[in-house]
C-alpha atoms as a PDB file:
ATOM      1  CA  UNK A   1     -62.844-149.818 102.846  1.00  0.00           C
ATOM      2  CA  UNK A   2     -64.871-146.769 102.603  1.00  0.00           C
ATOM      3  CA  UNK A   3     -62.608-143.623 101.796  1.00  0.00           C
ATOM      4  CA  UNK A   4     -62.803-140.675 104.271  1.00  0.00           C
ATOM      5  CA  UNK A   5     -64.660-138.649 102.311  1.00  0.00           C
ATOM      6  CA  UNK A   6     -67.644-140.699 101.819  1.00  0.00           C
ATOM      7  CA  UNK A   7     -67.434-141.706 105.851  1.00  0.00           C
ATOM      8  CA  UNK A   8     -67.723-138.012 106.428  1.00  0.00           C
ATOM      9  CA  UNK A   9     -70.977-137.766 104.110  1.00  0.00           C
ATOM     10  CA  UNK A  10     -72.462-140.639 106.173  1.00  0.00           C
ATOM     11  CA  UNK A  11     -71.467-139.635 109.700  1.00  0.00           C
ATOM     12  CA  UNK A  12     -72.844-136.159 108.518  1.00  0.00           C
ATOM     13  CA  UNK A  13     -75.651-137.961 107.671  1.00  0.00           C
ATOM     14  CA  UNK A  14     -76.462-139.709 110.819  1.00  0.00           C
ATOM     15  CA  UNK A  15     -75.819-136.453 112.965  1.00  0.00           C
ATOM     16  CA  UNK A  16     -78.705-135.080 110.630  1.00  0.00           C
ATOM     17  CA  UNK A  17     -81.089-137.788 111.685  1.00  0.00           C
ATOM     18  CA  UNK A  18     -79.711-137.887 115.181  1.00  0.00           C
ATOM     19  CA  UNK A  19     -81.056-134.268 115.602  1.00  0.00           C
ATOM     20  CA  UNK A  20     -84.511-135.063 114.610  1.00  0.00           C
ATOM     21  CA  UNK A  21     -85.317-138.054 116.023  1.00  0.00           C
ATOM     22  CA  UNK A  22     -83.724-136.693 119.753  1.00  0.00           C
ATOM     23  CA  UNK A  23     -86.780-133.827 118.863  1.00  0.00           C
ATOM     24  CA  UNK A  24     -88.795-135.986 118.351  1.00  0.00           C
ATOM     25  CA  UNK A  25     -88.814-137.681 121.484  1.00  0.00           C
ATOM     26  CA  UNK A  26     -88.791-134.437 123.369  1.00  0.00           C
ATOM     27  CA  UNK A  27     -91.723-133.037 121.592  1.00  0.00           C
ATOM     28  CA  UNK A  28     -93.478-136.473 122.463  1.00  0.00           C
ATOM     29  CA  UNK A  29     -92.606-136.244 126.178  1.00  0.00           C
ATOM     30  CA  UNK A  30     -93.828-132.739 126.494  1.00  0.00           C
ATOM     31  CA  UNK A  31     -97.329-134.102 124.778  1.00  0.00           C
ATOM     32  CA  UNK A  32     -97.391-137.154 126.973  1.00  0.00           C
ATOM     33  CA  UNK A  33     -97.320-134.759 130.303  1.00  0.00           C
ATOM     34  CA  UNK A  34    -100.093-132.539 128.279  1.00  0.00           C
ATOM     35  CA  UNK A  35    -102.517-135.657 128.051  1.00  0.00           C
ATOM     36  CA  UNK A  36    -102.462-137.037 131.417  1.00  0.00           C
ATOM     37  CA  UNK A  37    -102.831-133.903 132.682  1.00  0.00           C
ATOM     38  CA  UNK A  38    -105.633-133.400 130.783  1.00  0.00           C
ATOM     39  CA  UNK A  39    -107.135-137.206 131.616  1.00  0.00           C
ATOM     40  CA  UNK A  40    -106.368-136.304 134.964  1.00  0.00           C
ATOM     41  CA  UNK A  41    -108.688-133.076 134.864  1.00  0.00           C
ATOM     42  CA  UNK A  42    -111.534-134.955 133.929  1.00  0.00           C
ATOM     43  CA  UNK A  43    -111.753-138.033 135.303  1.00  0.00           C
ATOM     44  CA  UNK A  44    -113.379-136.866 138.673  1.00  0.00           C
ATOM     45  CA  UNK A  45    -115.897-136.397 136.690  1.00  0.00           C
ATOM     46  CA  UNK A  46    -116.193-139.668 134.572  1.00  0.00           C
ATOM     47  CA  UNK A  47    -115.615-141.975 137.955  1.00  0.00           C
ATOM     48  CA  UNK A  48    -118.846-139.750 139.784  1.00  0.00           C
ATOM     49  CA  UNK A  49    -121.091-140.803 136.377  1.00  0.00           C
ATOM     50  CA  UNK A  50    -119.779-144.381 136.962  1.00  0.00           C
ATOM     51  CA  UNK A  51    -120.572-144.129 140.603  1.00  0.00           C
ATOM     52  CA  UNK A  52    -124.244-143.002 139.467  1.00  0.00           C
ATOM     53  CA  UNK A  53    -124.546-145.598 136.969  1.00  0.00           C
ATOM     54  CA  UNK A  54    -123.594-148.528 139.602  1.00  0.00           C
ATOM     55  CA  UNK A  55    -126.224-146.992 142.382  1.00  0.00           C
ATOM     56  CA  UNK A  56    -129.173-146.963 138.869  1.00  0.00           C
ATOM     57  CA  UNK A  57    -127.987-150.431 139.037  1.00  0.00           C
ATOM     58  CA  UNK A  58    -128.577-151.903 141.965  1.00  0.00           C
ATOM     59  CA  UNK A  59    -132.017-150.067 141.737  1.00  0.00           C
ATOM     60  CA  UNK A  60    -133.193-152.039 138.449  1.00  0.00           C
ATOM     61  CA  UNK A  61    -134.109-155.728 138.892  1.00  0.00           C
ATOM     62  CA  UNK A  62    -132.409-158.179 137.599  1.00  0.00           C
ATOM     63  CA  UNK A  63    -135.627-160.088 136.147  1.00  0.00           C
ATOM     64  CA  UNK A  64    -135.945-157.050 133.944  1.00  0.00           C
ATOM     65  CA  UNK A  65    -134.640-156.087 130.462  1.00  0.00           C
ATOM     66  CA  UNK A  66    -133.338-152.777 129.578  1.00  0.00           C
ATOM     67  CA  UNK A  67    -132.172-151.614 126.585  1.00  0.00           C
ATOM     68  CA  UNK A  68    -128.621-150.431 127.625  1.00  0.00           C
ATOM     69  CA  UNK A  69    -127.888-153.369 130.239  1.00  0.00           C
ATOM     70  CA  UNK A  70    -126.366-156.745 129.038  1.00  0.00           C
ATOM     71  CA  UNK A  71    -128.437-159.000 130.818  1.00  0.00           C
ATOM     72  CA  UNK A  72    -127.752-162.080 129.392  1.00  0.00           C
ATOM     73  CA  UNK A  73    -130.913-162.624 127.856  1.00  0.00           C
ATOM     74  CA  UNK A  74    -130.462-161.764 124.203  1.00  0.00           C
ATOM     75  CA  UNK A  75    -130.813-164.955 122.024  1.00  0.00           C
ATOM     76  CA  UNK A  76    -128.842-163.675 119.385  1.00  0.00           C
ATOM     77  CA  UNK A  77    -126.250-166.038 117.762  1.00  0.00           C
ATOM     78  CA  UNK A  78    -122.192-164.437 117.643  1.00  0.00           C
ATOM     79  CA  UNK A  79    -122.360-164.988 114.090  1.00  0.00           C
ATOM     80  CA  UNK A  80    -125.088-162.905 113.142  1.00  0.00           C
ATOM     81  CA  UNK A  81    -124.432-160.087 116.192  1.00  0.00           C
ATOM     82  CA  UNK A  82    -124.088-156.994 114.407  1.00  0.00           C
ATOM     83  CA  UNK A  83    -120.949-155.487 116.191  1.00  0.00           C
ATOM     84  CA  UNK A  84    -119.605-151.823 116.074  1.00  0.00           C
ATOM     85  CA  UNK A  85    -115.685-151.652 116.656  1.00  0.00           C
ATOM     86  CA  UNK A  86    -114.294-147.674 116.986  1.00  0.00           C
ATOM     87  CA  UNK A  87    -110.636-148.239 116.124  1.00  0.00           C
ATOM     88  CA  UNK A  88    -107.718-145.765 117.492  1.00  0.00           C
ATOM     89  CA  UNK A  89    -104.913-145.532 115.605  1.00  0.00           C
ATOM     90  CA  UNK A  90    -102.603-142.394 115.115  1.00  0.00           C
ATOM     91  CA  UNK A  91    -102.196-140.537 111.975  1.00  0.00           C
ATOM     92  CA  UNK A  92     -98.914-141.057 111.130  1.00  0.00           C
ATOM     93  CA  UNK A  93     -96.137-143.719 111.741  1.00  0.00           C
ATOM     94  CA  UNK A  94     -92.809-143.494 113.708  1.00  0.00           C
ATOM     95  CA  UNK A  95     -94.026-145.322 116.904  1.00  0.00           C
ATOM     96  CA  UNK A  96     -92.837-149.021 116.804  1.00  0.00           C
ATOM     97  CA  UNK A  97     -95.538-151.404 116.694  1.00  0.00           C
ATOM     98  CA  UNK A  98     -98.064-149.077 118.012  1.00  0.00           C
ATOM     99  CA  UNK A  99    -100.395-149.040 114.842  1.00  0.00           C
ATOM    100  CA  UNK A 100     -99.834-152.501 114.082  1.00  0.00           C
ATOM    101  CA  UNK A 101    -101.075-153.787 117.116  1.00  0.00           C
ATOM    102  CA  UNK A 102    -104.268-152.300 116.520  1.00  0.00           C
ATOM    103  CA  UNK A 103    -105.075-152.961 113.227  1.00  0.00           C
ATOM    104  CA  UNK A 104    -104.103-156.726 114.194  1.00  0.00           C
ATOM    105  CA  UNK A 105    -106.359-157.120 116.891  1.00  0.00           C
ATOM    106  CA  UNK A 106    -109.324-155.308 114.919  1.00  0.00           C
ATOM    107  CA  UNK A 107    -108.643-158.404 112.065  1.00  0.00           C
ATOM    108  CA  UNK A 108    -109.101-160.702 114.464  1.00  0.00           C
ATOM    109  CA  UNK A 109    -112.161-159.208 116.355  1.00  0.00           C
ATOM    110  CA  UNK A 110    -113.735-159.157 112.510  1.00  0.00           C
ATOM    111  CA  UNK A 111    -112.965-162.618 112.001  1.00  0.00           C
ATOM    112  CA  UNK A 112    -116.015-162.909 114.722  1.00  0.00           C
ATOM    113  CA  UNK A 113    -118.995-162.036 112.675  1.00  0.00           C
ATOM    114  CA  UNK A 114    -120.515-161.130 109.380  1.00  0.00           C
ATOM    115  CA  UNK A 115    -122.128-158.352 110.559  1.00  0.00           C
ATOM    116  CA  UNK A 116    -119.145-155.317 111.204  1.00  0.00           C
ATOM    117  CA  UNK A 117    -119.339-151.259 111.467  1.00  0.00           C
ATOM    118  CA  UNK A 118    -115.772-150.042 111.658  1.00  0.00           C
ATOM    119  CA  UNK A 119    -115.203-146.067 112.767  1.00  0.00           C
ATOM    120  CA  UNK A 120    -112.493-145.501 112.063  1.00  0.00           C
ATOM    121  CA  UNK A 121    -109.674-143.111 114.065  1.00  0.00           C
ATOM    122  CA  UNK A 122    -106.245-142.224 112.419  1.00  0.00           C
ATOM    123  CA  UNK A 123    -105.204-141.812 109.240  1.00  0.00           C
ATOM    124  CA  UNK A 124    -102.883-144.802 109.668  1.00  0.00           C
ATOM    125  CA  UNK A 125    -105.823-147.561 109.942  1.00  0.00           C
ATOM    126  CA  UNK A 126    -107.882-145.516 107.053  1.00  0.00           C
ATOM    127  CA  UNK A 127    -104.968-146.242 104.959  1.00  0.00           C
ATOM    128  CA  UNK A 128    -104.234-149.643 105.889  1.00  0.00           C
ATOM    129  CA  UNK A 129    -108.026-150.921 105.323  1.00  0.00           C
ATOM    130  CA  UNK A 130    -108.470-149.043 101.808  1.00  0.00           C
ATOM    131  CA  UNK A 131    -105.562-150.861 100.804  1.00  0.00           C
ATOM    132  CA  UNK A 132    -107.346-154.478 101.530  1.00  0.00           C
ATOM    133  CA  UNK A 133    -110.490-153.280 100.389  1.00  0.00           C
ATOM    134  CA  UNK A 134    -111.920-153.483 103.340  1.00  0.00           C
ATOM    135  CA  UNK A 135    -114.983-151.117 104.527  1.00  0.00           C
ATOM    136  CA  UNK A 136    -114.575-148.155 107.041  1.00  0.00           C
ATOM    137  CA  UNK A 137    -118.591-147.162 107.823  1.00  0.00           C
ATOM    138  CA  UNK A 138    -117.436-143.741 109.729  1.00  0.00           C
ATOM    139  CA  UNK A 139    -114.205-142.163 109.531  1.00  0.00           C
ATOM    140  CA  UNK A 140    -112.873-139.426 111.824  1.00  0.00           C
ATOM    141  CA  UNK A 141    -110.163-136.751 111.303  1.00  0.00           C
ATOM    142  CA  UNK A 142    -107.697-134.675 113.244  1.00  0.00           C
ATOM    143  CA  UNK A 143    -108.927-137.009 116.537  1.00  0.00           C
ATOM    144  CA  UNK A 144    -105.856-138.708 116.719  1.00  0.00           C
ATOM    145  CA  UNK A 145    -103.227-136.253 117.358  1.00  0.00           C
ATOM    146  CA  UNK A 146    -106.023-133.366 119.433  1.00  0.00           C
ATOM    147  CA  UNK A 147    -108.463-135.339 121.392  1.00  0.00           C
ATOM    148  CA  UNK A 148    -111.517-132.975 123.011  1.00  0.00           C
ATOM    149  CA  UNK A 149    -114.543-133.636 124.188  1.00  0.00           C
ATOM    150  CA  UNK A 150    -115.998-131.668 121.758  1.00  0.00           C
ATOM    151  CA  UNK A 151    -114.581-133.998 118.936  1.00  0.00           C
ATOM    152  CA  UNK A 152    -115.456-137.114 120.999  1.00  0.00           C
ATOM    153  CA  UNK A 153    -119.348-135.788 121.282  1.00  0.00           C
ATOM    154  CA  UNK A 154    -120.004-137.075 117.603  1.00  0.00           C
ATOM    155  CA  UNK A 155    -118.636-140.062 117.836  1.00  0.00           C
ATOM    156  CA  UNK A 156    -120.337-140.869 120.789  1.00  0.00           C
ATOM    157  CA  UNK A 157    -123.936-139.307 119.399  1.00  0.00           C
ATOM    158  CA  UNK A 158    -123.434-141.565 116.015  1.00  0.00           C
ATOM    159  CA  UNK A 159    -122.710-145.115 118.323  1.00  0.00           C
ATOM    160  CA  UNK A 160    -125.877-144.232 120.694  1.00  0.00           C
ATOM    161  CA  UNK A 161    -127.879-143.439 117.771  1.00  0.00           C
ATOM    162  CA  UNK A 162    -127.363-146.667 115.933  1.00  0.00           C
ATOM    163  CA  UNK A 163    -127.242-148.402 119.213  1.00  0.00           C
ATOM    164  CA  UNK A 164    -130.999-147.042 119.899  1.00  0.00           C
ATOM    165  CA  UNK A 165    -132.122-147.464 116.381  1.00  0.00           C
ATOM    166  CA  UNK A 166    -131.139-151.552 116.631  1.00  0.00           C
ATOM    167  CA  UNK A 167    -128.689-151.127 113.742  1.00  0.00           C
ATOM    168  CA  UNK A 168    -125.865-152.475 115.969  1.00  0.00           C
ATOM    169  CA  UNK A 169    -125.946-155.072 119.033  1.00  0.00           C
ATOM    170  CA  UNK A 170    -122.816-154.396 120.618  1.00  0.00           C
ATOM    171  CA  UNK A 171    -120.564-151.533 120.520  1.00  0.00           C
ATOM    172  CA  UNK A 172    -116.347-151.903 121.385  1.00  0.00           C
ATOM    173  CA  UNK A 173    -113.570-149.782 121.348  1.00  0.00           C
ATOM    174  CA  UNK A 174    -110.056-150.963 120.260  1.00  0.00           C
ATOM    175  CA  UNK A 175    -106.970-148.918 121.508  1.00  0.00           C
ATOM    176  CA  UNK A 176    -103.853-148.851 123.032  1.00  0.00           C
ATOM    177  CA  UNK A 177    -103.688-148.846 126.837  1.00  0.00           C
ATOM    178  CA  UNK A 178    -100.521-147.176 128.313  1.00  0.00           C
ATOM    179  CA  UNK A 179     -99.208-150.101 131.655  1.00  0.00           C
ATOM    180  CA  UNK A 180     -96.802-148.332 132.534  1.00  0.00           C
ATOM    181  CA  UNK A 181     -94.159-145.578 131.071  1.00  0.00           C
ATOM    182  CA  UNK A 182     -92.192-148.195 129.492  1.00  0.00           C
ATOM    183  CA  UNK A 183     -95.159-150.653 127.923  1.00  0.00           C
ATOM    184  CA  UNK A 184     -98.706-150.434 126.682  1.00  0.00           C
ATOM    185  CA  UNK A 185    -100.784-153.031 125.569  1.00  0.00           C
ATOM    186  CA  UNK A 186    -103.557-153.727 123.201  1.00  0.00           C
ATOM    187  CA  UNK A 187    -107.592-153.743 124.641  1.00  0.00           C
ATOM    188  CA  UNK A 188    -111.069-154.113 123.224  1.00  0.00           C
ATOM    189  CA  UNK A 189    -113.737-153.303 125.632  1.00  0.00           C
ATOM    190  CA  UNK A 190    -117.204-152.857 125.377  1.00  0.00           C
ATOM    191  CA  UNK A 191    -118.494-150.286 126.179  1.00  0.00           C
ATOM    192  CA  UNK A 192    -123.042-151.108 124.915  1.00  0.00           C
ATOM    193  CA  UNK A 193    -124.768-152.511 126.406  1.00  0.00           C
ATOM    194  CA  UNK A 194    -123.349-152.042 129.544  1.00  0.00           C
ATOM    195  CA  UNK A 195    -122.339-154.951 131.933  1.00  0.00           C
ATOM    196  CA  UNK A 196    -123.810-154.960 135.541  1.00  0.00           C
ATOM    197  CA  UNK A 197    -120.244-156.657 136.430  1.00  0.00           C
ATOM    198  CA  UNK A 198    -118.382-153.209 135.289  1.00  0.00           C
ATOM    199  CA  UNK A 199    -120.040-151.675 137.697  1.00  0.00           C
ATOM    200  CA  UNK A 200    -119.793-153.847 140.516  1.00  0.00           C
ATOM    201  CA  UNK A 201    -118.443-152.430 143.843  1.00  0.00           C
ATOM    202  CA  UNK A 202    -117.525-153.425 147.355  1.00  0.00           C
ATOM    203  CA  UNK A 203    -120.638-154.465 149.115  1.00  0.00           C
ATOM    204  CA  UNK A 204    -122.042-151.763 151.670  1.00  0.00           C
ATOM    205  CA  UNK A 205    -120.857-149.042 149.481  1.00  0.00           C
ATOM    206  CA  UNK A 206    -124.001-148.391 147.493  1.00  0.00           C
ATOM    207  CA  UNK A 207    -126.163-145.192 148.054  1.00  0.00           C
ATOM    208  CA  UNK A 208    -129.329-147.400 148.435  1.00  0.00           C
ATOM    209  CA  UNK A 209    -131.434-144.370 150.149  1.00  0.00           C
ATOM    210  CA  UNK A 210    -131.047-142.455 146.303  1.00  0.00           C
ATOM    211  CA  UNK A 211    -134.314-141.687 144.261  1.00  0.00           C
ATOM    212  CA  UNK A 212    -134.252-141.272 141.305  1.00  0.00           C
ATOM    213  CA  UNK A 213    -136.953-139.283 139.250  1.00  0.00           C
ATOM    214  CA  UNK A 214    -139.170-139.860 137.315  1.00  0.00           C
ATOM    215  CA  UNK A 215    -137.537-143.652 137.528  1.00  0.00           C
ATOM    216  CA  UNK A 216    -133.895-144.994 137.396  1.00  0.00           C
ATOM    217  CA  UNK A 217    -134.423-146.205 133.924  1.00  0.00           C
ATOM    218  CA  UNK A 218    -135.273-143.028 132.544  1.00  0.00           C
ATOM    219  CA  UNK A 219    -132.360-141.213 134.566  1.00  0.00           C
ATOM    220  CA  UNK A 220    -130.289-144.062 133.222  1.00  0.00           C
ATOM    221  CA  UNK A 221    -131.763-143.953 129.576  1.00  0.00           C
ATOM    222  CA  UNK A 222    -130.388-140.054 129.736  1.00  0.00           C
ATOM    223  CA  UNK A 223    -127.039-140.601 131.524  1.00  0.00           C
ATOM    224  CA  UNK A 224    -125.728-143.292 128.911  1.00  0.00           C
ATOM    225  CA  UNK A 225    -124.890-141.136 126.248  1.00  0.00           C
ATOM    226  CA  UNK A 226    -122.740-139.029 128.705  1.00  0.00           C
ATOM    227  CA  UNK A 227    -120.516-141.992 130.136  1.00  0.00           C
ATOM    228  CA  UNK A 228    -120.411-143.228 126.405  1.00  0.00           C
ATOM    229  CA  UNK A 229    -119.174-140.145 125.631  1.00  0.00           C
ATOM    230  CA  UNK A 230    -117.008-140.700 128.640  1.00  0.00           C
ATOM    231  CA  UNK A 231    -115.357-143.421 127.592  1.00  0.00           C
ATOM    232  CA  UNK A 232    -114.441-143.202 124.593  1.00  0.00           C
ATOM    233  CA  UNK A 233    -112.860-139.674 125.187  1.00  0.00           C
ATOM    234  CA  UNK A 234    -110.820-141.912 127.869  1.00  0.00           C
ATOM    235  CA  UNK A 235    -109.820-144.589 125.544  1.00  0.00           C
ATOM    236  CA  UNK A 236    -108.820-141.324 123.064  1.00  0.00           C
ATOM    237  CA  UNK A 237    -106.717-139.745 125.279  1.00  0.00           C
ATOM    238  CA  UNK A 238    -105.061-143.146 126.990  1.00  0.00           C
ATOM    239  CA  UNK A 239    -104.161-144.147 122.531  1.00  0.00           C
ATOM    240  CA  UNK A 240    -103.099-140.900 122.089  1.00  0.00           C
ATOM    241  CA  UNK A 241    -100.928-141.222 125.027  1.00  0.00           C
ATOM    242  CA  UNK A 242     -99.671-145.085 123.691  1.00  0.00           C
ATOM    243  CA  UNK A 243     -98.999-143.086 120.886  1.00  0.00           C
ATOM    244  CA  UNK A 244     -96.359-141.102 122.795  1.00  0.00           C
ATOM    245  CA  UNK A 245     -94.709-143.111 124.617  1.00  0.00           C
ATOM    246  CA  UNK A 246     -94.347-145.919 121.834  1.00  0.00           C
ATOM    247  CA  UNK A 247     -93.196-142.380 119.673  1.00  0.00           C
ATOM    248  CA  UNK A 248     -90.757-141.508 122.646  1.00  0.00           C
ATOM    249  CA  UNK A 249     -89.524-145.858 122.968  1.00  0.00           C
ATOM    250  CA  UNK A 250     -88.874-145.975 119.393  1.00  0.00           C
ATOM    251  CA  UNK A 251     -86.923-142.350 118.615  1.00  0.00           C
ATOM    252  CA  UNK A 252     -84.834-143.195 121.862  1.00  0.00           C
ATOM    253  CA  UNK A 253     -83.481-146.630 120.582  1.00  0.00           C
ATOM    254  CA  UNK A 254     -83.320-144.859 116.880  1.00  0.00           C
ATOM    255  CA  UNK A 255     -80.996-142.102 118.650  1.00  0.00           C
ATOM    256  CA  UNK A 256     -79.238-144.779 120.316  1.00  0.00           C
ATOM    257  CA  UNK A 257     -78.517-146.995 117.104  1.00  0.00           C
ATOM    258  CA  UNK A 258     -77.372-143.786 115.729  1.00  0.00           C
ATOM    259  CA  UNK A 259     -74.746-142.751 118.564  1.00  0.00           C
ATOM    260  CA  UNK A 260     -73.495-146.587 117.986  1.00  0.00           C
ATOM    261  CA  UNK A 261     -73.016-146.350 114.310  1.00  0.00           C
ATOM    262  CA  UNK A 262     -71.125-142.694 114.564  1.00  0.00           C
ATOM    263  CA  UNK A 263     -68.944-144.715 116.878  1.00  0.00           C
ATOM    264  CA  UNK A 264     -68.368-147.391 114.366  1.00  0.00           C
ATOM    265  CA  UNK A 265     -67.862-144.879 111.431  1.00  0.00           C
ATOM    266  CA  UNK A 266     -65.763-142.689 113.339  1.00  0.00           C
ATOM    267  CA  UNK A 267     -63.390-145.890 113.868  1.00  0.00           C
ATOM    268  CA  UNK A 268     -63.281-146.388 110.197  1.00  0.00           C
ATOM    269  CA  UNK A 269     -62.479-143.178 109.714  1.00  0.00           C
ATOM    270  CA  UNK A 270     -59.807-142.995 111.906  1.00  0.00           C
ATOM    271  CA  UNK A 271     -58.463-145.758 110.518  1.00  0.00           C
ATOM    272  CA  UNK A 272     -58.708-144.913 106.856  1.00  0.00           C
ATOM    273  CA  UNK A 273     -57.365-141.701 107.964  1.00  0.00           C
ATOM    274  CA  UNK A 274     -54.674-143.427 109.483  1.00  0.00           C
ATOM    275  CA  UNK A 275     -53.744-145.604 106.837  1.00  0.00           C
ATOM    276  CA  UNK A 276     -53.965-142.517 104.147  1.00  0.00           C
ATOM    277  CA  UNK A 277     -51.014-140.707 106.020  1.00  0.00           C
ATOM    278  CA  UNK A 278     -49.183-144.110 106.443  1.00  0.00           C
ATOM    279  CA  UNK A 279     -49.618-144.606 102.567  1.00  0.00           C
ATOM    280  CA  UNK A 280     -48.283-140.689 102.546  1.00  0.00           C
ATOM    281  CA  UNK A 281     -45.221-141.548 104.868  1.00  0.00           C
ATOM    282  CA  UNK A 282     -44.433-144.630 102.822  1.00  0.00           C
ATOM    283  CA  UNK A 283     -43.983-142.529  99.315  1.00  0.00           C
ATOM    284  CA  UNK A 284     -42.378-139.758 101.038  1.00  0.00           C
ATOM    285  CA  UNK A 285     -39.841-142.204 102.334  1.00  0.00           C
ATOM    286  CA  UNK A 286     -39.416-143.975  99.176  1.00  0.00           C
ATOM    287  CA  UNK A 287     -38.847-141.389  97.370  1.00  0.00           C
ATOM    288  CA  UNK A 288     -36.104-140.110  99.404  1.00  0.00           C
ATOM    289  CA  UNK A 289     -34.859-143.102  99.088  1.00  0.00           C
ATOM    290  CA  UNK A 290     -35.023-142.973  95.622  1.00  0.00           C
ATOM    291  CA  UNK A 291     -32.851-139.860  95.736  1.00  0.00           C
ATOM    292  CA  UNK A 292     -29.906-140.962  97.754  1.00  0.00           C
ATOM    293  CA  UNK A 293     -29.761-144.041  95.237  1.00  0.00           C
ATOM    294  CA  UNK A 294     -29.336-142.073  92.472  1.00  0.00           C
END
């Protein structure tokens, strides 16, 4: 058994990390409130440019390709597809399997094709593909921890960009989605081209006396880059609030694991206490003993 001293130095210990990781959680609470407040602000806005987008498409034929619209007529095999995957991870650890569920499902979305761009968000995922050698196209820092709008403009400029200039087919995102405050779960979605079944809403609901000028195409060829922009500064802010609450999940059971042990060390202390001043009690009275022998 331990002596007391060196139970003192651990319990002392474990107080020490106790106090940090109960910060911790508090400091990722108070940033959790601060980002769905802010996603909160601005979705209004968001859900009108999807509104828009729907009623530009139930103006376009279906017998018609556009350049932004999955229609279901490309010819182009998965394997050679050239796909463009913006990956959200957080830029440092701390937060249970947060990262890791990212970087697993971006593996296996790789696994579908040759033909990969990888942007990557968070120092965590930079770190994690240098070390397999694999290549990051686009990387992005200080996202993670402060998403804007004016950071997410970029991002959203470069993926149009190569989107227009046929570099890339398809476009996803891969984040954490927050279900609820106790879970969050793992998504890709796609966000070019855009899917007519997206935007699909109740029947009767669509504006169909709206014009559009000069056509919807061209309103719709200028309002893409906005609800890209959109989304992604969504999926930023619903990672970075994964982030938090997987931050808050994990430094709660650490503070609880750490309340347990202090109760298990502060047993064995008592009890090496204990048997210290019986050992103490037992010379004492021996060598009294001692005495009135002699």
């Amino acid at each position: 058994m331990a002596n007391m001293r060196e139970i003192r130095t651990r319990m002392k210990s474990i107080q020490d990390t106790m106090k940090i990781t109960n910060a911790m959680y508090l400091i990722s609470s108070s940033k959790l409130k601060q980002a769905r407040k802010k996603l909160d602000n601005t979705m209004p806005y968001f859900n009108a440019l999807r509104e828009t987008i729907a009623d530009i498409l139930e103006h376009l034929p279906y017998d018609t390709s556009y350049k932004y619209i999955d229609d279901g007529k490309n010819q182009i095999s998965d394997d050679e597809k050239k796909r463009l995957y913006i990956v959200m991870t957080a830029d440092k650890g701390l937060a249970g399997a947060y990262n890791h569920n990212v970087l697993k499902m971006t593996e296996e979305n790789l696994k579908k094709g040759k033909n990969n761009y990888i942007f990557m968000i968070g120092q965590m995922g930079r770190n994690y593909f240098n070390r397999r050698n694999i290549l990051i196209d686009c990387e992005y820092l200080y996202v993670a921890q402060n998403p804007t709008l004016m950071r997410t403009r970029p991002i959203a400029e470069n993926v149009v960009d190569l989107y227009d200039a046929n570099e890339i087919d398809e476009a996803y995102i891969v984040f954490n989605k927050m279900i609820n405050s106790m879970s969050c779960e793992c998504e890709t979605i796609k966000i070019l081209p855009l899917e007519r079944s997206t935007f699909e809403k109740h029947k009767g609901k669509y504006n169909m006396e709206a014009t559009f000028s000069p056509s919807p195409k061209a309103v719709l060829k200028n309002i893409v880059p906005n609800y890209v922009k959109g989304i992604i500064y969504c999926a930023l802010v619903e990672a970075f609030s994964s982030e938090q609450n997987s931050r808050m999940t994990a430094m709660e059971s650490a503070t609880n694991n750490a309340k347990e042990m202090l109760q298990d060390l502060s047993l064995a202390y008592n009890r090496a206490r204990q048997a210290a001043i019986t050992q103490e009690i037992t010379e004492i009275v021996a060598g009294a003993n001692s005495l009135n022998v002699n």
